[in-house]
C-alpha atoms as a PDB file:
ATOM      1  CA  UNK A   1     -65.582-100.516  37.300  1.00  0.00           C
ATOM      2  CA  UNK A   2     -67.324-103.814  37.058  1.00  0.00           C
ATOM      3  CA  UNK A   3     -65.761-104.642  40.611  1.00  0.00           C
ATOM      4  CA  UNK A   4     -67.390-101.232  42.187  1.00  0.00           C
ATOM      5  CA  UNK A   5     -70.495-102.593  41.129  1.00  0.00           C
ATOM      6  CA  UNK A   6     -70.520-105.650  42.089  1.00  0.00           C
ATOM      7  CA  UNK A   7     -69.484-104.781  45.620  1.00  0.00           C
ATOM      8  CA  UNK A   8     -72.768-102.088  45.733  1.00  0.00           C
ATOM      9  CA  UNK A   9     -74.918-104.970  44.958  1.00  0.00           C
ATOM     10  CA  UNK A  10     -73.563-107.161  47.475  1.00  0.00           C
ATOM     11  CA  UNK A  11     -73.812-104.481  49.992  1.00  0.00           C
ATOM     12  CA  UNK A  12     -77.011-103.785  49.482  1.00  0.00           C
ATOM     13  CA  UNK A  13     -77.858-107.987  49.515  1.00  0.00           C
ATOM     14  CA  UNK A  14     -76.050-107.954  52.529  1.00  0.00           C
ATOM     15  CA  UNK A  15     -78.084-104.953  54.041  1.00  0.00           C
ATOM     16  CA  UNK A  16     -80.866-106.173  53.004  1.00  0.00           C
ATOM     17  CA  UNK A  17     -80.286-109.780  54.573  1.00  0.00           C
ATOM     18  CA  UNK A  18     -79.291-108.627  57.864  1.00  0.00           C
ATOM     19  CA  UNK A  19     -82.827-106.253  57.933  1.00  0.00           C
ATOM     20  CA  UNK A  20     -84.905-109.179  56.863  1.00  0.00           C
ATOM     21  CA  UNK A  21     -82.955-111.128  59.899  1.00  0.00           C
ATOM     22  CA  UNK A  22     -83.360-108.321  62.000  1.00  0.00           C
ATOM     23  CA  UNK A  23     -87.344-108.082  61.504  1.00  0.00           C
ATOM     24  CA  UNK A  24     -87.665-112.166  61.762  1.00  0.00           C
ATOM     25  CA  UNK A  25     -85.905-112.113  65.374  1.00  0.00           C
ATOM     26  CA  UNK A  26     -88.273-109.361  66.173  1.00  0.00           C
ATOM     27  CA  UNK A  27     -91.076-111.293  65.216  1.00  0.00           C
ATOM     28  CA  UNK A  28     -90.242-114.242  66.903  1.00  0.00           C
ATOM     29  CA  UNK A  29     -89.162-112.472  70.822  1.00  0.00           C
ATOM     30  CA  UNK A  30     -92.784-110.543  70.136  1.00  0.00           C
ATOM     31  CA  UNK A  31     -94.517-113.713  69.383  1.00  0.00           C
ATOM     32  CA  UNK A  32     -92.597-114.764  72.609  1.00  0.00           C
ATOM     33  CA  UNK A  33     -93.989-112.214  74.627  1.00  0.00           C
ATOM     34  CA  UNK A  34     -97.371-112.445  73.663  1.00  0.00           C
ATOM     35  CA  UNK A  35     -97.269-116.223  74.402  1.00  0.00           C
ATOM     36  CA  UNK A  36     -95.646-115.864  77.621  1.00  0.00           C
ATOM     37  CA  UNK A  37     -98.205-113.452  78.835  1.00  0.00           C
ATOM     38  CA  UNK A  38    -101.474-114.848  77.748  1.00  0.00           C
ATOM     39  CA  UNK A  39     -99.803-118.095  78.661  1.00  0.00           C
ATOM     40  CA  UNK A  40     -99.462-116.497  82.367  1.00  0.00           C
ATOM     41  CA  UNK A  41    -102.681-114.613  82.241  1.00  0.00           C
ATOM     42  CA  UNK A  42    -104.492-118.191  82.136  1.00  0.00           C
ATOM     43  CA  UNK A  43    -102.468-119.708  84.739  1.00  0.00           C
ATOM     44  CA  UNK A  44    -103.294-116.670  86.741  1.00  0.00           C
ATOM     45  CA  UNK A  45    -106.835-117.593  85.546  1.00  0.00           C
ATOM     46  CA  UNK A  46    -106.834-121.286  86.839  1.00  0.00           C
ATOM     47  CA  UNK A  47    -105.183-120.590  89.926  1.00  0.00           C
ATOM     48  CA  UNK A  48    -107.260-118.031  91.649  1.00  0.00           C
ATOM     49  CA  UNK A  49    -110.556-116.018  91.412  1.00  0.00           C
ATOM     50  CA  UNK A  50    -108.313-113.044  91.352  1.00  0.00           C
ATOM     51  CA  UNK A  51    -104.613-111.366  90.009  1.00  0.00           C
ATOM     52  CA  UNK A  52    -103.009-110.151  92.582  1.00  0.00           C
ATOM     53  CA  UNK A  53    -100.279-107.078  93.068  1.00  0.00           C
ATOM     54  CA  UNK A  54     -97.396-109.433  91.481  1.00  0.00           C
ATOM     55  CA  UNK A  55     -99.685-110.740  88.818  1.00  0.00           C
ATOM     56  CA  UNK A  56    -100.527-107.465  87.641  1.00  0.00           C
ATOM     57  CA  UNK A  57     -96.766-105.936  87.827  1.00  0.00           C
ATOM     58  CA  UNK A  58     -95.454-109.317  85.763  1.00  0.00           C
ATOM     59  CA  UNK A  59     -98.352-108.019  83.216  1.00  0.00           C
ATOM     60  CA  UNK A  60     -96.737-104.695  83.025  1.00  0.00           C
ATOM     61  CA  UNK A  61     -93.923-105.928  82.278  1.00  0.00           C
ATOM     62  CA  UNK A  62     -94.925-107.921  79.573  1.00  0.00           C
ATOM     63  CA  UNK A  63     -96.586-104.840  78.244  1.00  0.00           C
ATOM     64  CA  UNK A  64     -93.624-102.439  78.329  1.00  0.00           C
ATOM     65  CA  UNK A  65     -91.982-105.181  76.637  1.00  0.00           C
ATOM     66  CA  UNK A  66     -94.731-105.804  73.585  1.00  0.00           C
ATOM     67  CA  UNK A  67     -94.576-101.619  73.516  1.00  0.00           C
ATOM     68  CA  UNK A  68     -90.904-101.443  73.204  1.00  0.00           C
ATOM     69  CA  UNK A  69     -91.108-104.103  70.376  1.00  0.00           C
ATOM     70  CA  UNK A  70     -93.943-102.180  68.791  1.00  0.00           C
ATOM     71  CA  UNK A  71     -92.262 -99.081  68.883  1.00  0.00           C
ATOM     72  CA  UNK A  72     -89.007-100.415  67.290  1.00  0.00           C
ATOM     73  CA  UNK A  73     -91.056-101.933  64.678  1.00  0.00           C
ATOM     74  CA  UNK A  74     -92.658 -98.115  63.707  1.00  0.00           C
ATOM     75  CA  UNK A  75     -89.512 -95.864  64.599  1.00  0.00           C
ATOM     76  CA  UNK A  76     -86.545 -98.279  63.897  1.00  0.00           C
ATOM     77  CA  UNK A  77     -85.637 -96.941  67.116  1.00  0.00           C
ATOM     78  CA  UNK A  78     -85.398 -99.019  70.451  1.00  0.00           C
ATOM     79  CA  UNK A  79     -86.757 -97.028  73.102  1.00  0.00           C
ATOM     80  CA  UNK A  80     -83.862 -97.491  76.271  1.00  0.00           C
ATOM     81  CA  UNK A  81     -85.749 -95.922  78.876  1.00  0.00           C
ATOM     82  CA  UNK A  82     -88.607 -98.607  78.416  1.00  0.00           C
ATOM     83  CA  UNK A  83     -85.970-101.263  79.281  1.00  0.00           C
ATOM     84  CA  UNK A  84     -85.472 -98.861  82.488  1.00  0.00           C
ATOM     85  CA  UNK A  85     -89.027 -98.811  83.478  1.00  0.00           C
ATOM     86  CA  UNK A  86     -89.299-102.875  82.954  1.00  0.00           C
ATOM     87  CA  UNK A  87     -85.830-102.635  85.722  1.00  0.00           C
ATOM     88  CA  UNK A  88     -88.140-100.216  87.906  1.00  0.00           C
ATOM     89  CA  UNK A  89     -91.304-102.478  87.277  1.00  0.00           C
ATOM     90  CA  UNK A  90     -88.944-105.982  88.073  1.00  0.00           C
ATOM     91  CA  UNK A  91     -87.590-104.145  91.039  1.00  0.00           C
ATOM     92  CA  UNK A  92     -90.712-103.219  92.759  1.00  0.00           C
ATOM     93  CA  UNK A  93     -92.550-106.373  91.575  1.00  0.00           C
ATOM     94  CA  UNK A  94     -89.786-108.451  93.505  1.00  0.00           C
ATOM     95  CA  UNK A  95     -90.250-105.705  96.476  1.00  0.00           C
ATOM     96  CA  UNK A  96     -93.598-106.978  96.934  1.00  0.00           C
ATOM     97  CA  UNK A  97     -93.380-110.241  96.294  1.00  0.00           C
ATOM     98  CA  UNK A  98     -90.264-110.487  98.854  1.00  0.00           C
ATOM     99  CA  UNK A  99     -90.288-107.436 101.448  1.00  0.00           C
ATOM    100  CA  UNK A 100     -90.646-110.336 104.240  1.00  0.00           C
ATOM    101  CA  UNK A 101     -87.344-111.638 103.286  1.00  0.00           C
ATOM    102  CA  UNK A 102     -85.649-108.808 102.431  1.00  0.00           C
ATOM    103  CA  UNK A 103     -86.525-106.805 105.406  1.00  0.00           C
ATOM    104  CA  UNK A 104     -85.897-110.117 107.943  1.00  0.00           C
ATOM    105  CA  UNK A 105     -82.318-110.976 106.471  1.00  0.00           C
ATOM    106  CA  UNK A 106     -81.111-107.108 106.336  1.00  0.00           C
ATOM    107  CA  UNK A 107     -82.929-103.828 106.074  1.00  0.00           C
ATOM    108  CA  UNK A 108     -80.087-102.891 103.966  1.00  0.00           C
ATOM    109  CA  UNK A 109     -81.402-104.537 101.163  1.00  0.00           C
ATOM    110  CA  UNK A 110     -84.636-102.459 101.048  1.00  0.00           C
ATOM    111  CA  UNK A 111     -82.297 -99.254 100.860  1.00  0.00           C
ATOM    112  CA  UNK A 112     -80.462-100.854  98.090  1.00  0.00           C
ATOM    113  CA  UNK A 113     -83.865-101.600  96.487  1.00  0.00           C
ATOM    114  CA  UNK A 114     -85.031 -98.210  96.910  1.00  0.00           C
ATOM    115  CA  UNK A 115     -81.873 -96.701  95.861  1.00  0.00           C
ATOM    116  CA  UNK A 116     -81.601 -98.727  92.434  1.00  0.00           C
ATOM    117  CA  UNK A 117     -85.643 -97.353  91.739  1.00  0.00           C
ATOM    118  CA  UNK A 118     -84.249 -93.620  92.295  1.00  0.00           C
ATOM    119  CA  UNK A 119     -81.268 -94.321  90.106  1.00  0.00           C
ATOM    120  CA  UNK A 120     -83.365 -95.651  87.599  1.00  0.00           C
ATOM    121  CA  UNK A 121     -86.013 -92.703  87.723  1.00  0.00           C
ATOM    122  CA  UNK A 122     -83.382 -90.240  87.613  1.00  0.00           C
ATOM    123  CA  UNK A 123     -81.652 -92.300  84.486  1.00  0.00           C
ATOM    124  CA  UNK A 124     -85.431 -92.172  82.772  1.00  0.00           C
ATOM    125  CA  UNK A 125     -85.542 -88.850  83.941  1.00  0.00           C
ATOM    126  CA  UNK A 126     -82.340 -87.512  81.941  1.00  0.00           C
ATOM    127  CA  UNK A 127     -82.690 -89.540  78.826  1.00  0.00           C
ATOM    128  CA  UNK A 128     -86.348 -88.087  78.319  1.00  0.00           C
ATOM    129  CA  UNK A 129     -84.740 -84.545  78.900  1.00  0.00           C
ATOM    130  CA  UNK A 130     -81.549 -85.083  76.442  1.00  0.00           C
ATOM    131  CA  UNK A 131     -84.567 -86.710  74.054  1.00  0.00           C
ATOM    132  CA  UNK A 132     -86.249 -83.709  74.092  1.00  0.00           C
ATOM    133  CA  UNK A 133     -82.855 -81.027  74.235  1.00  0.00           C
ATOM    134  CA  UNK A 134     -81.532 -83.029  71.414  1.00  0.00           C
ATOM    135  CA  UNK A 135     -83.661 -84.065  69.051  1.00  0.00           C
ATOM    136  CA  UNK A 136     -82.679 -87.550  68.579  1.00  0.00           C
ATOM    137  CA  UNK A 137     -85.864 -88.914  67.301  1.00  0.00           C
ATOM    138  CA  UNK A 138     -85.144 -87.467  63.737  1.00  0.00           C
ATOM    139  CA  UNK A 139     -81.878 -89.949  64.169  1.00  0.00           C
ATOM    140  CA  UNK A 140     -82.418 -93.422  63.007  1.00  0.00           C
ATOM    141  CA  UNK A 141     -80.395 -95.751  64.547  1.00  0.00           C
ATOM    142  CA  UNK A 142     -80.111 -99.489  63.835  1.00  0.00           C
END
């Protein structure tokens, strides 16, 4: 008897630890990502009068990140197909920066490019419609 209950307190200590370590990582990548991106936003600042297409994509992605933190931190749910639209965003981000180069080298690349984007869309695509067919966001998962 007295063993039960001491091994349902320490479980609980235990849960409880690894939820208080759980909430202090999150804490410290979202303090990451808002550093990083105001920390970018001024160097896009110094540099030029004006952001350009990359600039703003690299924002995006430091949005869908701060979201996907956000939303963890109200749902205790992380949100996969946010870490597919940061792929999408990092894939056409380095599309622009690069099309020279990938184009010049082998327009193979840019169909590889394009095809990862539709793969992506399509993965978005069918965990939003499972999301919806199946309910999941009464599930909490951690």
């Amino acid at each position: 008897m007295f063993s039960e209950t001491v091994k349902i307190k320490i479980d609980q200590l235990g849960g409880y630890f690894i939820e208080m370590v759980h909430l202090v990582g999150l804490f410290v990548i979202g303090a990451t990502v808002v550093w990083s991106a105001i920390s970018e936003y001024l160097l896009i600042m110094q540099q030029s009068n004006f952001a350009s297409l990359k600039d703003i994509l690299l924002m995006f992605i430091y949005l869908e990140l701060g979201a996907m933190i956000g939303i963890y931190f109200k749902t205790h749910r992380l949100p996969v197909v946010f870490l597919i639209f940061i792929a999408i965003t990092a894939i056409t981000r380095f599309m622009v920066i690069d099309m020279k180069f990938l184009v010049a080298n082998d327009s193979v690349n840019l169909i590889i490019m394009v095809s990862a984007i539709l793969i992506l869309t399509m993965a978005a695509a069918i965990l939003r419609y499972s999301e919806k067919e199946y309910d999941t966001k009464n599930e909490c998962l951690h």
